[in-house]
Protein backbone atom coordinates (compact mmCIF):
# COMPACT_ATOMS: atom_id res chain seq x y z
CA UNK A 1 3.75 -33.01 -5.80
CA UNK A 2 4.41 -34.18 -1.85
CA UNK A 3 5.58 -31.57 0.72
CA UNK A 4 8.44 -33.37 1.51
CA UNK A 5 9.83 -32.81 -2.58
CA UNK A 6 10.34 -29.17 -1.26
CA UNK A 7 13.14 -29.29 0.67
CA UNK A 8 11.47 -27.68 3.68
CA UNK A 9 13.61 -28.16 6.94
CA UNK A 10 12.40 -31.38 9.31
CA UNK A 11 10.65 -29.27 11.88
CA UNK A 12 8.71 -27.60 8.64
CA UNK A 13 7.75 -31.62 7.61
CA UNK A 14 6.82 -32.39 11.07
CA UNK A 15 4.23 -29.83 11.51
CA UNK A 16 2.99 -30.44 8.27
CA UNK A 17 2.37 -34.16 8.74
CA UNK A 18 0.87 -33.50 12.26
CA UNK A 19 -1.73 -31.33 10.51
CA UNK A 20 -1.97 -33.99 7.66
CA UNK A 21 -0.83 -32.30 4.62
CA UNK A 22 0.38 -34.21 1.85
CA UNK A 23 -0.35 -32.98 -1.33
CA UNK A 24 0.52 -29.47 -2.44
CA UNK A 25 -1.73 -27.40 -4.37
CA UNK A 26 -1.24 -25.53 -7.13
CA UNK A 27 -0.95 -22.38 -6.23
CA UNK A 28 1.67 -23.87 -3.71
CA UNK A 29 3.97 -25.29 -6.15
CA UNK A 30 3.98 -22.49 -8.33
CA UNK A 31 4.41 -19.43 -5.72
CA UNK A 32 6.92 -21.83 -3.17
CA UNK A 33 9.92 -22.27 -5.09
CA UNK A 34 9.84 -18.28 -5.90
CA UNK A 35 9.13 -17.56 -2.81
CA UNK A 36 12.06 -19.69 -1.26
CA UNK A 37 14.45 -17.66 -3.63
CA UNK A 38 13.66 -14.58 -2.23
CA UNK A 39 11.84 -13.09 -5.66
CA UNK A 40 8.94 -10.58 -5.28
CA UNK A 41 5.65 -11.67 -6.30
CA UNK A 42 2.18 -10.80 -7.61
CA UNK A 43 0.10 -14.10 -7.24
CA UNK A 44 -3.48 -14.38 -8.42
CA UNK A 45 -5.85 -17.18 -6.41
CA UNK A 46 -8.82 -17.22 -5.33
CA UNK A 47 -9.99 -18.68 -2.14
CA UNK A 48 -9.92 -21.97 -0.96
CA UNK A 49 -6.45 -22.56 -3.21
CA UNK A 50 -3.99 -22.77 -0.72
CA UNK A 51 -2.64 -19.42 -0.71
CA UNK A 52 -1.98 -19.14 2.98
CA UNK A 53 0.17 -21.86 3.48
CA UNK A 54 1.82 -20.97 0.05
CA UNK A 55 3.36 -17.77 1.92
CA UNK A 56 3.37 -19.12 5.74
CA UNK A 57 5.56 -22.32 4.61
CA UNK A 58 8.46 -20.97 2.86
CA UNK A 59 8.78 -17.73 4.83
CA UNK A 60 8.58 -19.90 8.53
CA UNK A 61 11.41 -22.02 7.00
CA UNK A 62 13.41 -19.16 6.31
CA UNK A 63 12.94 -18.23 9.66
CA UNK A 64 14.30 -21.59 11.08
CA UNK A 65 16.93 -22.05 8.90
CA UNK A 66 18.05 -18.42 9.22
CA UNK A 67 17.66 -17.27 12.82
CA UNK A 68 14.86 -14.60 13.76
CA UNK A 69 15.30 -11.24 15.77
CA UNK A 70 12.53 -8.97 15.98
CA UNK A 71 9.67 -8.75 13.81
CA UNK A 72 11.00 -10.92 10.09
CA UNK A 73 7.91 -10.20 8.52
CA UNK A 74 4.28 -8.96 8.33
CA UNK A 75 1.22 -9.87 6.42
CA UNK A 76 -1.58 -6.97 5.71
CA UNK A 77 -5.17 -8.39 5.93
CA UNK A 78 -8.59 -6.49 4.97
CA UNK A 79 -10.80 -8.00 8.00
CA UNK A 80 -9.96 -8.66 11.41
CA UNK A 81 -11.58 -12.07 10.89
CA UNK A 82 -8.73 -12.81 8.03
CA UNK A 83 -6.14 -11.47 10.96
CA UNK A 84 -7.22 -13.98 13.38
CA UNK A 85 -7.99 -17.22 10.54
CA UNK A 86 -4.28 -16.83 9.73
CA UNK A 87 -2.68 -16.47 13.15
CA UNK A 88 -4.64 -19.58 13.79
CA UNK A 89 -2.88 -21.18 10.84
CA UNK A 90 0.34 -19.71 11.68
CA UNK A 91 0.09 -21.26 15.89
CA UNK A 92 -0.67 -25.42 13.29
CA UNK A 93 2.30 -24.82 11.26
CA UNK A 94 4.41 -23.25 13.77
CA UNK A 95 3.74 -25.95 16.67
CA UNK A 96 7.31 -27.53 16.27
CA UNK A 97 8.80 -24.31 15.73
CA UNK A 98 10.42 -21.41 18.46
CA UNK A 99 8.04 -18.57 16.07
CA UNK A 100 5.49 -16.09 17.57
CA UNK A 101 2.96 -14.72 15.61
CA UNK A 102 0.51 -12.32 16.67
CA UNK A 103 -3.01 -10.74 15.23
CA UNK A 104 -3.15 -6.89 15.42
CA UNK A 105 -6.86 -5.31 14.53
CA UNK A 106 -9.30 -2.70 16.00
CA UNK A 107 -12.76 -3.38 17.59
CA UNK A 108 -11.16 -4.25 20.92
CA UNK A 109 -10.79 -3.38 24.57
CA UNK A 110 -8.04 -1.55 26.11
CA UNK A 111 -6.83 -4.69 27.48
CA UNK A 112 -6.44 -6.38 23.60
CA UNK A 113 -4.90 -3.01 22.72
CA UNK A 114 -2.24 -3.71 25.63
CA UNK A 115 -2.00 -7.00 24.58
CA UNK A 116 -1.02 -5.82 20.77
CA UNK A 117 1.20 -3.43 22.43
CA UNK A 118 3.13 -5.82 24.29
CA UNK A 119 2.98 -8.46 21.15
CA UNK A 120 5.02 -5.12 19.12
CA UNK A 121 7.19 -3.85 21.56
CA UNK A 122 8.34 -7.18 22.28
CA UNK A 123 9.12 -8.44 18.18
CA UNK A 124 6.91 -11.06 17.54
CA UNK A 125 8.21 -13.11 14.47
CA UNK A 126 5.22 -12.37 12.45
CA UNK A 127 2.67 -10.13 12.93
CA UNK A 128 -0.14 -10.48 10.99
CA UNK A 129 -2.77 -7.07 10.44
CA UNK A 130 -5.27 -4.73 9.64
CA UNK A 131 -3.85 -1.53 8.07
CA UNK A 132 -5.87 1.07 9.83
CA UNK A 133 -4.77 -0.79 13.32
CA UNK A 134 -1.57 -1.49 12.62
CA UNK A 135 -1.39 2.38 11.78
CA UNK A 136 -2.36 3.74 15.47
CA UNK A 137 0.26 1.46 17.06
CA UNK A 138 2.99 3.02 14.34
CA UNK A 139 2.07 6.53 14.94
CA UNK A 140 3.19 5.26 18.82
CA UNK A 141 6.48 4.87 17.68
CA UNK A 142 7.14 1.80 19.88
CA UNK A 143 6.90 -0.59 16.96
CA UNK A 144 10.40 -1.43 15.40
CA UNK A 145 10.95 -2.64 11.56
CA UNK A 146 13.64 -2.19 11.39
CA UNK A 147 14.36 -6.13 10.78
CA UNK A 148 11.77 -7.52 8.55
CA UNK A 149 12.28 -8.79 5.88
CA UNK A 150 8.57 -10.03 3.85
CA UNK A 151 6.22 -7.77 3.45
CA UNK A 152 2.56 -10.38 2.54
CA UNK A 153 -0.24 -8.72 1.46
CA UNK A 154 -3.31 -11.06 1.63
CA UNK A 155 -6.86 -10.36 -0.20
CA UNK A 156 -5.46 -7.18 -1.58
CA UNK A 157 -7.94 -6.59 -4.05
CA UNK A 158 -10.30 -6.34 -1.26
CA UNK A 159 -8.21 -4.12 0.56
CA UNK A 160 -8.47 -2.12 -2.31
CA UNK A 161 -11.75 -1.98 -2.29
CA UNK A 162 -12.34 -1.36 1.15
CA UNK A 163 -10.13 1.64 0.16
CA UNK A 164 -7.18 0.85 1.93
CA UNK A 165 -4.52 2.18 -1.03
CA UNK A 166 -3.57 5.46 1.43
CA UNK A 167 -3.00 3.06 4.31
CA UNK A 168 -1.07 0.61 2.98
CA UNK A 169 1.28 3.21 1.78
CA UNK A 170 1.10 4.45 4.81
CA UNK A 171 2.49 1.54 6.47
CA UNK A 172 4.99 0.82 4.01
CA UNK A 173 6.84 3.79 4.47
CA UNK A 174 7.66 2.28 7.74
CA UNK A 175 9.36 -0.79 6.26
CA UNK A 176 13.02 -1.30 5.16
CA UNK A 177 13.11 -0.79 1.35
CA UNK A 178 14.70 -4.05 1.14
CA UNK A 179 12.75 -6.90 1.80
CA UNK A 180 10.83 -9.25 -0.02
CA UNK A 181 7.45 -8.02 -1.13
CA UNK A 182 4.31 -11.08 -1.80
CA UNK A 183 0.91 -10.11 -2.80
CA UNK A 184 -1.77 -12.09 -3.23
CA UNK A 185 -4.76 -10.81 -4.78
CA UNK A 186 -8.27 -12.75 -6.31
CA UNK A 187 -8.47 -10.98 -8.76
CA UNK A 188 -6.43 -8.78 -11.12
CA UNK A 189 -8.02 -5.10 -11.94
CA UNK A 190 -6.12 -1.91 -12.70
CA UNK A 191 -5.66 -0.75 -9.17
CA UNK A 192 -4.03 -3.60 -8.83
CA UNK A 193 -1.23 -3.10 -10.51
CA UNK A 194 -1.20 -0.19 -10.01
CA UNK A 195 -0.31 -0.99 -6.57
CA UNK A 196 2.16 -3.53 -7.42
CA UNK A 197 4.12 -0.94 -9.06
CA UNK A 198 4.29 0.79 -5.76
CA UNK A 199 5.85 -1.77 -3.93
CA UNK A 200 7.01 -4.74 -5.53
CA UNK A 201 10.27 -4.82 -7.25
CA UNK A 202 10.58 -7.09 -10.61
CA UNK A 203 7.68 -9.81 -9.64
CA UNK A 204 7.18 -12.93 -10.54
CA UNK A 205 3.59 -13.40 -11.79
CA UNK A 206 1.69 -16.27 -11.02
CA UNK A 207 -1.95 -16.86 -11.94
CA UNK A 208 -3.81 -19.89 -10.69
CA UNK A 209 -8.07 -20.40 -12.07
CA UNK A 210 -8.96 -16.73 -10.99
CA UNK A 211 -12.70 -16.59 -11.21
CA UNK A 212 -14.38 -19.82 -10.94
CA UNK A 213 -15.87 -21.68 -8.99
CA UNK A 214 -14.37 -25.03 -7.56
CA UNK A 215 -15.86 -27.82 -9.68
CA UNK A 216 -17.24 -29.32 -6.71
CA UNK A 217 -20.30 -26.65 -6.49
CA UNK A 218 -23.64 -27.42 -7.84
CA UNK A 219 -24.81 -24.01 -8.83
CA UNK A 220 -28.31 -23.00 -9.37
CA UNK A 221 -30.42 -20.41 -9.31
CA UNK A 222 -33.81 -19.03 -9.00
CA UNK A 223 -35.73 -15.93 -10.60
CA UNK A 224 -38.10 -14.64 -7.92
CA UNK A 225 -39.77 -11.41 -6.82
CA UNK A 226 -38.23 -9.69 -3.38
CA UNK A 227 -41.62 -10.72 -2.05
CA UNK A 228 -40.90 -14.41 -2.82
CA UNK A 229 -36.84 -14.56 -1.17
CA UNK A 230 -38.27 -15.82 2.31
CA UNK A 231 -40.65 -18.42 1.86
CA UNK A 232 -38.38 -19.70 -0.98
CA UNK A 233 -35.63 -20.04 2.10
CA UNK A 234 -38.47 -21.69 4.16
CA UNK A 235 -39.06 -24.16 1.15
CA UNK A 236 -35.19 -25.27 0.34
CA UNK A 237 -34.50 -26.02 4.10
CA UNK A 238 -38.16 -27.14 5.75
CA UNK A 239 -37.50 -30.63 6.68
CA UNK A 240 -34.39 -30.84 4.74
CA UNK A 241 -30.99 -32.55 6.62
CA UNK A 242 -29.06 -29.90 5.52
CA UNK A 243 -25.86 -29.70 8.54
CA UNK A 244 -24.31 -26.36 7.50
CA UNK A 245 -25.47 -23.65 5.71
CA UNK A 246 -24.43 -19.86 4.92
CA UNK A 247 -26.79 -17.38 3.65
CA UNK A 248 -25.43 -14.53 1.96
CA UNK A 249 -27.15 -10.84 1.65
CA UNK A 250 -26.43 -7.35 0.76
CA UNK A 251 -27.35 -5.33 4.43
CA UNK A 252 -27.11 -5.82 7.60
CA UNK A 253 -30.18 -4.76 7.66
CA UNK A 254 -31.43 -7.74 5.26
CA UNK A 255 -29.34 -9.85 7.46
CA UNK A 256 -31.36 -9.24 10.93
CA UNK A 257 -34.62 -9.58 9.11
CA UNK A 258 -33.61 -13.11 7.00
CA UNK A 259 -32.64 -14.50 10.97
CA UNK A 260 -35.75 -12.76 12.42
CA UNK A 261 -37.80 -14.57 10.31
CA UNK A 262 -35.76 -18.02 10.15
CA UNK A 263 -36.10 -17.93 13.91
CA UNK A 264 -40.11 -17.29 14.12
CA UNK A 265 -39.72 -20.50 12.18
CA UNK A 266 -37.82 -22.37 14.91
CA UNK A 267 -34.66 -22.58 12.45
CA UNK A 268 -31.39 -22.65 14.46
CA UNK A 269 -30.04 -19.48 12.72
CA UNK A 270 -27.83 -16.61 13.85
CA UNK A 271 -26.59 -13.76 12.15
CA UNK A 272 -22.97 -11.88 11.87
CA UNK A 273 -22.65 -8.44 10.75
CA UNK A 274 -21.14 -5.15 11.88
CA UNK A 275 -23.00 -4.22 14.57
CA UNK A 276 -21.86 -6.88 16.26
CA UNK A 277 -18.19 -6.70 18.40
CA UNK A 278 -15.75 -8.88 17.97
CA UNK A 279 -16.28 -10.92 20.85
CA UNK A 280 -19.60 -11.61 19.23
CA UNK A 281 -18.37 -12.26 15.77
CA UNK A 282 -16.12 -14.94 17.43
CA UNK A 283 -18.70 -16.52 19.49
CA UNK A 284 -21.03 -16.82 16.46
CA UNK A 285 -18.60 -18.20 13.84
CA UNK A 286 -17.45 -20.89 16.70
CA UNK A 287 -20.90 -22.06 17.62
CA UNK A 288 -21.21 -22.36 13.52
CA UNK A 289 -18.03 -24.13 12.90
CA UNK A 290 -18.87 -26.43 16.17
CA UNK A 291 -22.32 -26.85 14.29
CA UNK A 292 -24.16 -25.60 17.40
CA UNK A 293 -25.74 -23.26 14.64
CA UNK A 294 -26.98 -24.64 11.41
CA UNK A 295 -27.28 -21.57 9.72
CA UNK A 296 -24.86 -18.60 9.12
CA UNK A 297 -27.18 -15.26 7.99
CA UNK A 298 -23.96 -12.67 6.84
CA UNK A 299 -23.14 -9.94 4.98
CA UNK A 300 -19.99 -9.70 2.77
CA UNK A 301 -17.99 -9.47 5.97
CA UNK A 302 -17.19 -13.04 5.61
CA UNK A 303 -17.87 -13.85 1.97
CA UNK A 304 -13.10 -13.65 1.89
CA UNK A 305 -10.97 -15.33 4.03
CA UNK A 306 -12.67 -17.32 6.89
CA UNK A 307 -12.21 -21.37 6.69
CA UNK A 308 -15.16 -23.06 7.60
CA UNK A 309 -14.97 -26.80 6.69
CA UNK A 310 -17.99 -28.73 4.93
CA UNK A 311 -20.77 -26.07 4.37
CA UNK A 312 -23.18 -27.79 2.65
CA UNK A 313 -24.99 -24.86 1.10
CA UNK A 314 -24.70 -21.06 0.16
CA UNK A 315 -27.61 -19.29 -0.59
CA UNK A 316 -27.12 -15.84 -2.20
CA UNK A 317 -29.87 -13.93 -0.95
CA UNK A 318 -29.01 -11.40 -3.25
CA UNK A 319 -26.92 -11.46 -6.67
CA UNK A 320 -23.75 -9.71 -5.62
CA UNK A 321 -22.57 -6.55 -6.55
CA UNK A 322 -19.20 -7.39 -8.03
CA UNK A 323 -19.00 -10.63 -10.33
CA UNK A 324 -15.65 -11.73 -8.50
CA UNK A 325 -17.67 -11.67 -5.30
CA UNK A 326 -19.94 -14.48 -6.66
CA UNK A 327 -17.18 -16.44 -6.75
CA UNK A 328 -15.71 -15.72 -2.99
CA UNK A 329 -19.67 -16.31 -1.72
CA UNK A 330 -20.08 -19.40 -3.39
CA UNK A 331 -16.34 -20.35 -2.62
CA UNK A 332 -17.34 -20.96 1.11
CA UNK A 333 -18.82 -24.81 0.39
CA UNK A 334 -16.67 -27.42 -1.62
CA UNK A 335 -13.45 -26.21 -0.46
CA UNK A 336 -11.00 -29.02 -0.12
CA UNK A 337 -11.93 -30.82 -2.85
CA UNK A 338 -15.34 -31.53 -1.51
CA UNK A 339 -19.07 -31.10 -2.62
CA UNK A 340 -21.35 -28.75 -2.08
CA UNK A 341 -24.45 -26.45 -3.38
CA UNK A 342 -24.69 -22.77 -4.26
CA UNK A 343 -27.77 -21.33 -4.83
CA UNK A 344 -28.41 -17.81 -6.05
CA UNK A 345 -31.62 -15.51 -6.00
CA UNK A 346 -32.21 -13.29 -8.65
CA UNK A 347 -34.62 -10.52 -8.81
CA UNK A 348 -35.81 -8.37 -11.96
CA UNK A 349 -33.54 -5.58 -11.30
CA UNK A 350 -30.28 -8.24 -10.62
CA UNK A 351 -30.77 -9.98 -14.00
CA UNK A 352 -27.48 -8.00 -16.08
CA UNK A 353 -25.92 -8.34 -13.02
CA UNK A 354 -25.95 -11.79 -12.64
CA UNK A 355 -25.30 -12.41 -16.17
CA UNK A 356 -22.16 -10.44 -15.83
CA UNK A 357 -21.09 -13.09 -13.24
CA UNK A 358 -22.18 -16.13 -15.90
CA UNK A 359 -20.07 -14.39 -18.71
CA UNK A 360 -17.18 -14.15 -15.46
CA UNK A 361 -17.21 -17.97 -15.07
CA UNK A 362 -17.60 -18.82 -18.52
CA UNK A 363 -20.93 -20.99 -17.10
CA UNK A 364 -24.74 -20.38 -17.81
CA UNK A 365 -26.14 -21.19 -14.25
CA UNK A 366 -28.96 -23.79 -14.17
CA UNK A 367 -32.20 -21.89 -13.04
CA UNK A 368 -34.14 -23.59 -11.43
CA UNK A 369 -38.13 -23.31 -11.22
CA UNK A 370 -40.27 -22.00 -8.21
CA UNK A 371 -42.16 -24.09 -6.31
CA UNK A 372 -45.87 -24.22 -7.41
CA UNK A 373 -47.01 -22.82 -4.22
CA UNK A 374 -45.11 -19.80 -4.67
CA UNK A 375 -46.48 -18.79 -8.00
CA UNK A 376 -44.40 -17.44 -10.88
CA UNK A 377 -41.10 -15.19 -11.09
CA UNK A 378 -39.69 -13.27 -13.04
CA UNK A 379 -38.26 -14.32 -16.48
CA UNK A 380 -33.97 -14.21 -17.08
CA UNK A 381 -34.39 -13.43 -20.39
CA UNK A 382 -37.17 -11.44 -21.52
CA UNK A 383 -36.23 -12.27 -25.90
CA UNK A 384 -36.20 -16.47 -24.71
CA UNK A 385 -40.14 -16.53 -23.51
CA UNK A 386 -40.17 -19.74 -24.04
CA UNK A 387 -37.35 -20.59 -21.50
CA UNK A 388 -40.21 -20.68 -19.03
CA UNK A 389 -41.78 -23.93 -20.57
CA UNK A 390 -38.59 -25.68 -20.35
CA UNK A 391 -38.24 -24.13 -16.75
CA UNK A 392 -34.21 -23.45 -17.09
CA UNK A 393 -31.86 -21.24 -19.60
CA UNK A 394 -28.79 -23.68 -19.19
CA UNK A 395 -28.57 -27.26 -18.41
CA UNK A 396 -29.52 -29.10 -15.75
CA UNK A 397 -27.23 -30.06 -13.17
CA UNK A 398 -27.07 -33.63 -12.50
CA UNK A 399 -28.35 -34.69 -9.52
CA UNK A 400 -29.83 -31.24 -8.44
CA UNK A 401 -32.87 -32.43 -6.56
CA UNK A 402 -31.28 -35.62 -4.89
CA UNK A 403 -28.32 -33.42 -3.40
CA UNK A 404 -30.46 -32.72 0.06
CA UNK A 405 -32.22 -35.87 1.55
CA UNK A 406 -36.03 -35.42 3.11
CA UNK A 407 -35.84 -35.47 6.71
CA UNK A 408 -37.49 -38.95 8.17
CA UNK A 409 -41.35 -38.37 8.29
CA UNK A 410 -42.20 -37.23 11.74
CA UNK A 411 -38.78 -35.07 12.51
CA UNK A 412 -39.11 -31.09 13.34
CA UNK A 413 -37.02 -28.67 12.17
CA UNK A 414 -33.90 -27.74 13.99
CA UNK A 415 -34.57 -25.64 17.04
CA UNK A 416 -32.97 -22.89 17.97
């Protein structure tokens, strides 16, 4: 299906060709049409579907083709880096359109704080926000919503998790009890529904290839000792013309020391974690998306909800926690129907959890064996011994090794 089958408005069209989108996904032509007819609804998608546009479209139309005073509608985010990804969105579609938007999160100065206050008290169309800063600027009692009409919740699972129930009730009691209610949510657990319950009033469902992987991702993995995780890094990328990559680890602690020792190396590397302000968090994931940096060292911060075109690999320092997350980490290369390669360290102590996330995606993951020079690992399956003479417990992926081209003889490796 084309855009233009939808019956959005011409300025909708315009903006939409400008930015070049043609084709709508399918998590877009299932949630649109529902949306259009003003239906509550609980959508399941993971990232890199579509999702954002699938609630930006159809609610900016309403706004043109209806008239907007004060704030029409507002869109709950876990992450201030979410916030700011989908106000960027919003400014593309809304470039033919008379709609505001505005980003509302914490970690600021008192001159962003002004900023948000003004943005409120003056009714931008959309505002788009983290709960807990959202909250301080209610409590102030200068923000009115008393128009709105969508309530959005993005990522709520991970809002959920980031345990964010409290707060998001919190800010719902400040809404009219009539309004259209979307949620959009990666995965579907208890809480969940729990919350939809709360809030939503007869919902459509919609449920779109939850938990797996784009089929553009070569996944592999490797069993190593902690001990081993660093010069395995130094292996994969030494001399390798790999543009873009994103490494993946539990700490921010793990985090510093991963970029510590990739920049001993000479490896143009930079890390973002929580220690950092948001001024820095911005200035690191621009100098990445500008490739000025070739590699991202993060903790889950960013694993949801930032769009980063063409990373070429994700390395998974450490097997995540949650199964689902495996799928958000990973999710950061092939998006948009591209290609790209997701490799995955596993340690003794990670093996059940890592074949919780197999048994999630319905794939066994190609492992893949050490280098020679860094000696042996640690075996997936302790009852399949003999899994180490054929050096993998699944199949291999075609065209594993010739993915990443050797650098020309002679080059260095990226400086920093």
């Amino acid at each position: 299906m084309k855009f233009n089958e939808l019956n959005f408005t011409d300025a909708i069209l315009e903006g939409l060709e400008a930015m070049r989108f043609e084709t709508v996904t399918p998590v877009q032509e299932l949630t649109i049409p529902i949306i259009l007819k003003g239906q509550d609804i609980i959508a399941c998608a993971q990232t890199g579907t579509g999702k954002t546009a699938a609630y930006l479209l159809p609610v900016l139309d309403k706004l043109v083709r209806n008239g907007h005073n004060g704030t029409n509608a507002l869109i709950l985010v876990p992450t201030r880096e979410l916030a700011i990804q989908i106000d960027q969105q919003m400014a593309g579609f809304g470039y033919f359109l008379d709609v505001a938007s505005t980003a509302i999160y914490g970690g600021n100065d008192k001159a962003e704080w002004e900023r948000q206050k003004t943005a409120l008290t003056s009714g931008a169309d959309i505002i788009i926000a983290t709960p807990g800063r959202l909250i301080q600027h209610l409590t102030m009692g200068y923000v009115k919503m008393d128009q709105l009409q969508h309530l959005i919740l993005d990522e709520a699972d991970r809002m959920l998790d980031m345990g964010f129930f409290e707060d998001i009730m919190q800010v719902v009691s400040y809404l009219p009890q009539v309004r259209q209610t979307l949620m959009f949510s990666a995965t579907m657990p208890p809480k969940i529904r729990e919350l939809a319950k709360e809030i939503l009033k007869n919902p459509e469902e919609v449920s779109i290839s939850i938990s797996k992987p784009a089929e553009g991702i070569l996944q592999a993995a490797y069993m190593v000792y902690d001990t081993q995780k660093i010069p395995l890094i130094i292996s994969l990328l030494k001399d390798k013309e790999i543009p873009s990559v994103i490494i993946f680890s539990s700490t921010k602690l793990k985090v510093k020391d991963i970029t510590r020792s990739l920049r001993n190396l000479k490896f143009n590397a930079k890390d973002i974690h929580s220690d950092l302000d948001q001024s820095e968090r911005e200035d690191v994931l621009r100098e990445f998306k500008n490739r000025n940096v070739q590699i991202l060292v993060a903790t889950d911060i960013i694993a949801r909800g930032i769009d980063i075109e063409k990373i070429d690999l994700v390395i998974n320092f450490d097997v995540p926690r949650d199964a689902e997350d495996y799928v958000h980490r990973v999710g950061r290369t092939a998006r948009a129907q591209t290609q790209g390669v997701a490799l995955t360290f596993i340690n003794e102590k990670e093996k059940m959890a890592f074949y919780d996330i197999e048994k999630l995606i319905e794939k066994t993951v190609y492992k893949v064996p050490l280098p020679p020079d860094l000696g042996e690992g640690p075996i997936y399956d302790p009852e399949e011994r003999a899994a180490r003479k054929k050096s993998s417990s699944g199949k291999k992926p075609n065209g594993f090794k010739k993915k990443f081209k050797k650098k020309p003889s002679g080059s260095k490796p990226p400086q920093a």
